[in-house]
Every structure is written in C-alpha cells, then in structure tokens.
Protein backbone atom coordinates (compact mmCIF):
# COMPACT_ATOMS: atom_id res chain seq x y z
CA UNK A 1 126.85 111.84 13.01
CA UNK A 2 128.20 108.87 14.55
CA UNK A 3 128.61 110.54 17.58
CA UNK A 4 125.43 110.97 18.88
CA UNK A 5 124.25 107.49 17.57
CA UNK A 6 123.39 105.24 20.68
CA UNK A 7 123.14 101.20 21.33
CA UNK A 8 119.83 101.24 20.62
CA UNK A 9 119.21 98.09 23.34
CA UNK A 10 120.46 100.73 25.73
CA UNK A 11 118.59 103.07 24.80
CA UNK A 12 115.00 101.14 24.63
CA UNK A 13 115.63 99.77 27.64
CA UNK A 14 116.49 102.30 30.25
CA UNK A 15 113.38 102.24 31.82
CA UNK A 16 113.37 104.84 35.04
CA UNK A 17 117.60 103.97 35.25
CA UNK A 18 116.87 100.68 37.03
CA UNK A 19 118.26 97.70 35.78
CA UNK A 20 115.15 96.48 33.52
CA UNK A 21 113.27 98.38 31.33
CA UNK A 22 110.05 99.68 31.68
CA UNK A 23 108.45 97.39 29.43
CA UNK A 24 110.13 94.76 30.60
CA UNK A 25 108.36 95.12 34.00
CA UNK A 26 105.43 95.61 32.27
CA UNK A 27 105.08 92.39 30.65
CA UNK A 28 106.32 90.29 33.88
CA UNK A 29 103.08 92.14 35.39
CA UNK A 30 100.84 91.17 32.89
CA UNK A 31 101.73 87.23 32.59
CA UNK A 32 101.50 87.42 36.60
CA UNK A 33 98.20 88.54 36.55
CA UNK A 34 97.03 86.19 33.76
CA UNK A 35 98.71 83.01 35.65
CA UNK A 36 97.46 84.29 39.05
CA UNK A 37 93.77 84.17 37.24
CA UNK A 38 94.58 80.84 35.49
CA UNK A 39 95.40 79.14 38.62
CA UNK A 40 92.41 80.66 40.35
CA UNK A 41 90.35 79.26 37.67
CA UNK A 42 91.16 75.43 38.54
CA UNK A 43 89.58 73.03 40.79
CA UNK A 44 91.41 71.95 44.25
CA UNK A 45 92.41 68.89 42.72
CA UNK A 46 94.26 69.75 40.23
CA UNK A 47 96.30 72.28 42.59
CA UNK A 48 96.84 69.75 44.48
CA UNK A 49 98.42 68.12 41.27
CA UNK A 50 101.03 70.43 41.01
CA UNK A 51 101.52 71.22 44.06
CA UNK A 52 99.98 74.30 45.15
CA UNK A 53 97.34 75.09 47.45
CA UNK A 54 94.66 77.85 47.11
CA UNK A 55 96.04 80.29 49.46
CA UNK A 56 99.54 80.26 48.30
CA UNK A 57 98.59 80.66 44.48
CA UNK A 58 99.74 84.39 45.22
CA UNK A 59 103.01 83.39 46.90
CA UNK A 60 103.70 80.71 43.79
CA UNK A 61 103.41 83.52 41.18
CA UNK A 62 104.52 86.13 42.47
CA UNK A 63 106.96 85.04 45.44
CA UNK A 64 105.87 87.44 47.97
C-alpha cells in the first residue's frame, strides 16, 4: 500500500494547483480584513504615528 500513500503536505495543500493552498489564501484574507478594520478603527493621530494615512490604509494592507 505504500504506493498510493502521498506527502500529505502535498496533498493538503494543493489548493486549485497554484502555488499556495486554498486555505492558505484563506487565512491571508481574513487577517487582511481584520487589520484593514483595526486600522480603520484608530484616530488620525495615531496613523500618523506609524506612518500611514487614512486613504492609503488599503494600499498598506493589502499593497494594491
């Protein structure tokens, strides 16, 4: 029966045949959201803090 066994990292994460899995993608698309929600949640001041400005919040999560 060895023969049919597969690397089972390979085989989880074969999402669609691109390079990442499915999950993978999924997870990156949550923790954008959530950050891109966080970040919208603060005052000017402290975007200013670190460096980002209101209308780029999008642009500094997601880099689009």
């Amino acid at each position: 029966m060895t023969l049919l066994s597969m690397d089972r990292e390979t085989t989880r994460n074969a999402g669609f045949n691109s390079g990442r899995g499915l999950m993978v993608r999924m997870k990156d698309f949550v923790a954008g959201k959530r950050a891109v929600r966080q970040l919208h949640q603060l005052d000017d001041r402290l975007l200013a803090d670190i460096g980002v400005r209101r209308g780029d919040i999008h642009f500094s999560v997601w880099g689009k």
